[in-house]
PDB file of N, CA and C in Angstrom:
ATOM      1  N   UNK A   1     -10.346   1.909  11.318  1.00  0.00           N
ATOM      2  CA  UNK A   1     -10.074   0.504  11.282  1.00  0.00           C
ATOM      3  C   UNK A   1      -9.289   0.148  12.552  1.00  0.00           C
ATOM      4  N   UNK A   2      -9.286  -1.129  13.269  1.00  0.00           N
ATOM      5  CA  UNK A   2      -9.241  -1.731  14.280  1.00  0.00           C
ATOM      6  C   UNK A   2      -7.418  -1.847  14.037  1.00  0.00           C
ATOM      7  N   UNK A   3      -6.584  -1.632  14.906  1.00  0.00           N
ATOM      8  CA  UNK A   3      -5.164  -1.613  14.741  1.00  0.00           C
ATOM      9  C   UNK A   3      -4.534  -2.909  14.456  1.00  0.00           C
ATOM     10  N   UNK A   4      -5.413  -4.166  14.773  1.00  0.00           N
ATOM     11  CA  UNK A   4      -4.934  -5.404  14.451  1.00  0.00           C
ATOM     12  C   UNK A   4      -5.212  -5.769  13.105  1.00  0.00           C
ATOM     13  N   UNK A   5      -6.645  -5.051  12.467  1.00  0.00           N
ATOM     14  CA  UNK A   5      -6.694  -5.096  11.188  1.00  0.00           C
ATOM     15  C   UNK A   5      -5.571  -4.445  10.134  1.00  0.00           C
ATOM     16  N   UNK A   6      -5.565  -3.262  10.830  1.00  0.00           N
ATOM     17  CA  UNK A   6      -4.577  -2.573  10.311  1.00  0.00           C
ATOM     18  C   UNK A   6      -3.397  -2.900   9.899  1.00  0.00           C
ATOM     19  N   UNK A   7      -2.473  -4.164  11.209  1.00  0.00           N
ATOM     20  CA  UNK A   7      -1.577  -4.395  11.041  1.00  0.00           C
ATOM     21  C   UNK A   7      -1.666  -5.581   9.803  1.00  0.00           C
ATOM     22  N   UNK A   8      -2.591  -6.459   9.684  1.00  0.00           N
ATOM     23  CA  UNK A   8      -2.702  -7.409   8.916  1.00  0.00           C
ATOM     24  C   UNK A   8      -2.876  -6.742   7.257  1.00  0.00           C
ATOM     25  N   UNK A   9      -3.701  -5.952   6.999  1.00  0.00           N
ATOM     26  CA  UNK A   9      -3.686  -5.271   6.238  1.00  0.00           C
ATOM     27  C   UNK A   9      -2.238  -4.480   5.457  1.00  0.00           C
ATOM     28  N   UNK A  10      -1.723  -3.706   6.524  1.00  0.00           N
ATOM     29  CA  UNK A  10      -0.001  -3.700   5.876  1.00  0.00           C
ATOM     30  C   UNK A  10       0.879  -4.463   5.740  1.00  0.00           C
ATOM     31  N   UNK A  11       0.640  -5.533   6.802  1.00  0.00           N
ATOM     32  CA  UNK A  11       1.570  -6.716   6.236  1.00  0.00           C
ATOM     33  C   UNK A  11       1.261  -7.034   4.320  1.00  0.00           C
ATOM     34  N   UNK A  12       0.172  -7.375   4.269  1.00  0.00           N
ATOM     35  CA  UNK A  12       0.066  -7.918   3.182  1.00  0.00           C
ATOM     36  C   UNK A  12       0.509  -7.077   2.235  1.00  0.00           C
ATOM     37  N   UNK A  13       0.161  -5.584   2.371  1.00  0.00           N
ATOM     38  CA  UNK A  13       0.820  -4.576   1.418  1.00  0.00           C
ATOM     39  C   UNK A  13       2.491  -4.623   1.325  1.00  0.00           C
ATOM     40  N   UNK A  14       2.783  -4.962   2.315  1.00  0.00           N
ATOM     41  CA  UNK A  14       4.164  -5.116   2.246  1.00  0.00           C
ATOM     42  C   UNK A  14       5.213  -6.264   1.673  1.00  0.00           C
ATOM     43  N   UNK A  15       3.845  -7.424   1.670  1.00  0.00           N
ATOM     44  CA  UNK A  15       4.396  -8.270   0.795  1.00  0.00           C
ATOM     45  C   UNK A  15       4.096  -8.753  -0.608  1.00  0.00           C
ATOM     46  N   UNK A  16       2.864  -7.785  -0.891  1.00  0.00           N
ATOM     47  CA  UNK A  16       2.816  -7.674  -2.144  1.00  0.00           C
ATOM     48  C   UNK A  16       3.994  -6.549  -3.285  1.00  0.00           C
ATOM     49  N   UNK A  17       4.489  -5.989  -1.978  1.00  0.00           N
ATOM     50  CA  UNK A  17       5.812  -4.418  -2.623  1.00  0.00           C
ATOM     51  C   UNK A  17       5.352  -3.708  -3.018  1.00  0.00           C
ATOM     52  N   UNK A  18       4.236  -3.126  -2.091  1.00  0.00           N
ATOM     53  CA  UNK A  18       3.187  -2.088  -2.351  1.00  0.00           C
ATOM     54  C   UNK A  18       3.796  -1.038  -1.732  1.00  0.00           C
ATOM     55  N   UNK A  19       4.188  -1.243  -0.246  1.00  0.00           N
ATOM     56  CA  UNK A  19       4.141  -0.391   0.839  1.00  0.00           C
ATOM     57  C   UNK A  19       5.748  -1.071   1.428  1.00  0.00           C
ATOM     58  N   UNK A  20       6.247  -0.486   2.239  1.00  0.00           N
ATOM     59  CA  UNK A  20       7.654  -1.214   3.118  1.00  0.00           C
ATOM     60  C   UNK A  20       7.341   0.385   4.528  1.00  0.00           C
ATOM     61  N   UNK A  21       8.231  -0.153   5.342  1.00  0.00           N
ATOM     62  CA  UNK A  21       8.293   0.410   6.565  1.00  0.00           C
ATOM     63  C   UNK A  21       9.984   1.322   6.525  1.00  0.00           C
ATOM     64  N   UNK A  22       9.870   2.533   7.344  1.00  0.00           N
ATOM     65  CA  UNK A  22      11.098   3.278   7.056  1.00  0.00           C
ATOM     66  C   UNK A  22      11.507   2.570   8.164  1.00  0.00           C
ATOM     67  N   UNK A  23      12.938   2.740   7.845  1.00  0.00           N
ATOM     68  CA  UNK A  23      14.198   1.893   8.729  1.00  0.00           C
ATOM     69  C   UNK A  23      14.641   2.499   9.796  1.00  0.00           C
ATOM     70  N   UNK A  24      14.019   4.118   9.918  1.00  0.00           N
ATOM     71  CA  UNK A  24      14.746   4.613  11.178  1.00  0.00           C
ATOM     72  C   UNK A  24      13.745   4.641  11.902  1.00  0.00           C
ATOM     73  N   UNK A  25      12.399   4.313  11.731  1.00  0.00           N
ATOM     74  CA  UNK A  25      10.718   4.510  12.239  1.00  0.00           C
ATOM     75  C   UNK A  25       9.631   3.336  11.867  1.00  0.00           C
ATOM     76  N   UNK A  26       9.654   2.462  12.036  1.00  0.00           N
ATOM     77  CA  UNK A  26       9.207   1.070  11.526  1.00  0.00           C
ATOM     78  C   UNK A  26       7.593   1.337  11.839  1.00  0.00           C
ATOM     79  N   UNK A  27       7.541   2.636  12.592  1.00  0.00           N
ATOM     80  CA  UNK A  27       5.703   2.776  12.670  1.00  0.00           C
ATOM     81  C   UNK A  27       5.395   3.483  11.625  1.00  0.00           C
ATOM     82  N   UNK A  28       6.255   4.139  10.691  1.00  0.00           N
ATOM     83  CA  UNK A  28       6.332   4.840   9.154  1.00  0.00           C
ATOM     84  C   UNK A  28       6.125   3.900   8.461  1.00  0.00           C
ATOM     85  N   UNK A  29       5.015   3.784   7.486  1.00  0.00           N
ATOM     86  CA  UNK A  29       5.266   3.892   5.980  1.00  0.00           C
ATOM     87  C   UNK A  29       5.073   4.044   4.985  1.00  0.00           C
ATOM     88  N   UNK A  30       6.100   3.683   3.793  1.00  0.00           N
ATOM     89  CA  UNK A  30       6.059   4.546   2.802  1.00  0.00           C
ATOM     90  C   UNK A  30       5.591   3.906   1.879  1.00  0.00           C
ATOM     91  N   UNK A  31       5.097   4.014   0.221  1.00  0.00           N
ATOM     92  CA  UNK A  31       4.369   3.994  -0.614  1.00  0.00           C
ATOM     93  C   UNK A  31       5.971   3.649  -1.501  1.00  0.00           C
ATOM     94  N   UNK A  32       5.830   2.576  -2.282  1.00  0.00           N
ATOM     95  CA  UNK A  32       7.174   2.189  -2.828  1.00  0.00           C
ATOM     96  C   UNK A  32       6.656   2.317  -4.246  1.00  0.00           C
ATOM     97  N   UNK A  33       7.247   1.916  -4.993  1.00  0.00           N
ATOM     98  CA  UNK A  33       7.354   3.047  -7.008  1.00  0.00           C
ATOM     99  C   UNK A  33       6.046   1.472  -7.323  1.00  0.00           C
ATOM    100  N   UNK A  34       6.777   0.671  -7.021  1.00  0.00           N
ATOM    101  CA  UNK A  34       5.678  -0.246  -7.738  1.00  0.00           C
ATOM    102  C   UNK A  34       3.838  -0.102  -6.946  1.00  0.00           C
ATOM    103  N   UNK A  35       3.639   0.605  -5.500  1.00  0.00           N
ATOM    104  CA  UNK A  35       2.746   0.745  -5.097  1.00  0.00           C
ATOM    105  C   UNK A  35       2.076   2.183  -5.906  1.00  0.00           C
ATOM    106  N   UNK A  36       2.821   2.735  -6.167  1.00  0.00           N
ATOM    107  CA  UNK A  36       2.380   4.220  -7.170  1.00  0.00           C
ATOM    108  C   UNK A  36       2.120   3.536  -8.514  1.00  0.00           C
ATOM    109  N   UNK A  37       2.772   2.886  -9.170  1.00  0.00           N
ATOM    110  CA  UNK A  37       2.175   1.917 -10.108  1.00  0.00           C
ATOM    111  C   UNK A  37       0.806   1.647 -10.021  1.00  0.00           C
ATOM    112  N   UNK A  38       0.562   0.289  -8.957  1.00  0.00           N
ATOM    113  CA  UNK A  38      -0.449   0.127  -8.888  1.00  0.00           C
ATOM    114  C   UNK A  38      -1.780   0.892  -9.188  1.00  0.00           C
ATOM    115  N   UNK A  39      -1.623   2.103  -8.329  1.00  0.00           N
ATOM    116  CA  UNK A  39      -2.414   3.198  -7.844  1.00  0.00           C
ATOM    117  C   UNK A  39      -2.809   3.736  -9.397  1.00  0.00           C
ATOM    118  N   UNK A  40      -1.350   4.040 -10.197  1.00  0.00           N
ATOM    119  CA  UNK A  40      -1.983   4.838 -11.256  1.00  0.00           C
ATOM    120  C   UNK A  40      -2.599   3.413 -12.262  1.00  0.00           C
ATOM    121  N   UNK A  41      -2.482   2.480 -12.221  1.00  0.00           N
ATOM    122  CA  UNK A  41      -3.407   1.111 -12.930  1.00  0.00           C
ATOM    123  C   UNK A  41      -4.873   1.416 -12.593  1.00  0.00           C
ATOM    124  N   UNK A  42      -5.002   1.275 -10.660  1.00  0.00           N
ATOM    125  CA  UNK A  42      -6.133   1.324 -10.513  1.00  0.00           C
ATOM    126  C   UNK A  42      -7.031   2.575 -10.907  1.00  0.00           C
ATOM    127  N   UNK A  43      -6.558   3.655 -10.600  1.00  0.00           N
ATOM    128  CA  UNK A  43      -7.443   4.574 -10.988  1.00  0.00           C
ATOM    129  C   UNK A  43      -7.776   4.460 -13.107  1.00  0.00           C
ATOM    130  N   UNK A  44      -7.016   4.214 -12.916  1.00  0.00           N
ATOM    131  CA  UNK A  44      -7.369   3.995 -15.145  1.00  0.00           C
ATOM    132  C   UNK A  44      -8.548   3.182 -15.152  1.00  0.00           C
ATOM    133  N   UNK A  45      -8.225   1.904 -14.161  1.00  0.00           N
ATOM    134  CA  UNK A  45      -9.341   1.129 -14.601  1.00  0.00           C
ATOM    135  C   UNK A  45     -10.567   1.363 -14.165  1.00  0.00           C
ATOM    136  N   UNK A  46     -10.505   2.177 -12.713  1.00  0.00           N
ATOM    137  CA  UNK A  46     -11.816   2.561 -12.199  1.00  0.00           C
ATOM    138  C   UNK A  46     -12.432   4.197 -13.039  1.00  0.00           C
ATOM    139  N   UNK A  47     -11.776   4.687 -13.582  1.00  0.00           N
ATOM    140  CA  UNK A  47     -12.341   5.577 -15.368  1.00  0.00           C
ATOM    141  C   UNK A  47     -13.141   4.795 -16.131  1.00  0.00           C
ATOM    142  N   UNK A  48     -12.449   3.226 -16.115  1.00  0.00           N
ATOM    143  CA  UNK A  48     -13.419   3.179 -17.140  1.00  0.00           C
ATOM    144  C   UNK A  48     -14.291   2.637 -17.139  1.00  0.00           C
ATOM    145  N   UNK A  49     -14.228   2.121 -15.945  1.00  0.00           N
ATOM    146  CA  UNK A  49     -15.553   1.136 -15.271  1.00  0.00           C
ATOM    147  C   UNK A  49     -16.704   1.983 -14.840  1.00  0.00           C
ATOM    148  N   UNK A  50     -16.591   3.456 -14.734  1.00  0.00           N
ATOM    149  CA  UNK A  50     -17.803   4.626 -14.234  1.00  0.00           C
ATOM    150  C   UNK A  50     -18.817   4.217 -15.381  1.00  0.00           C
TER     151      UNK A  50
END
């Protein structure tokens, strides 16, 4: 993916409180508890949608 997509793409993760950026490395980031949430939602629902 194209790095400008990219960036648009994490923004939005970041303001949904999916994703945030580490504070000592702002080109880091990390996966926040409610983005592991998500993740384990989505995969349940994509089980049962097979």
């Amino acid at each position: 993916m194209p790095l400008d997509r990219m960036k648009k793409v994490a923004d939005k993760l970041i303001s949904f409180g999916l994703i945030t950026r580490r504070t000592d490395d702002p080109a880091i980031y990390l996966i926040t508890t409610r983005g592991i949430e998500f993740l384990e939602a989505y995969k349940k629902l994509a089980t049962y949608l097979e």
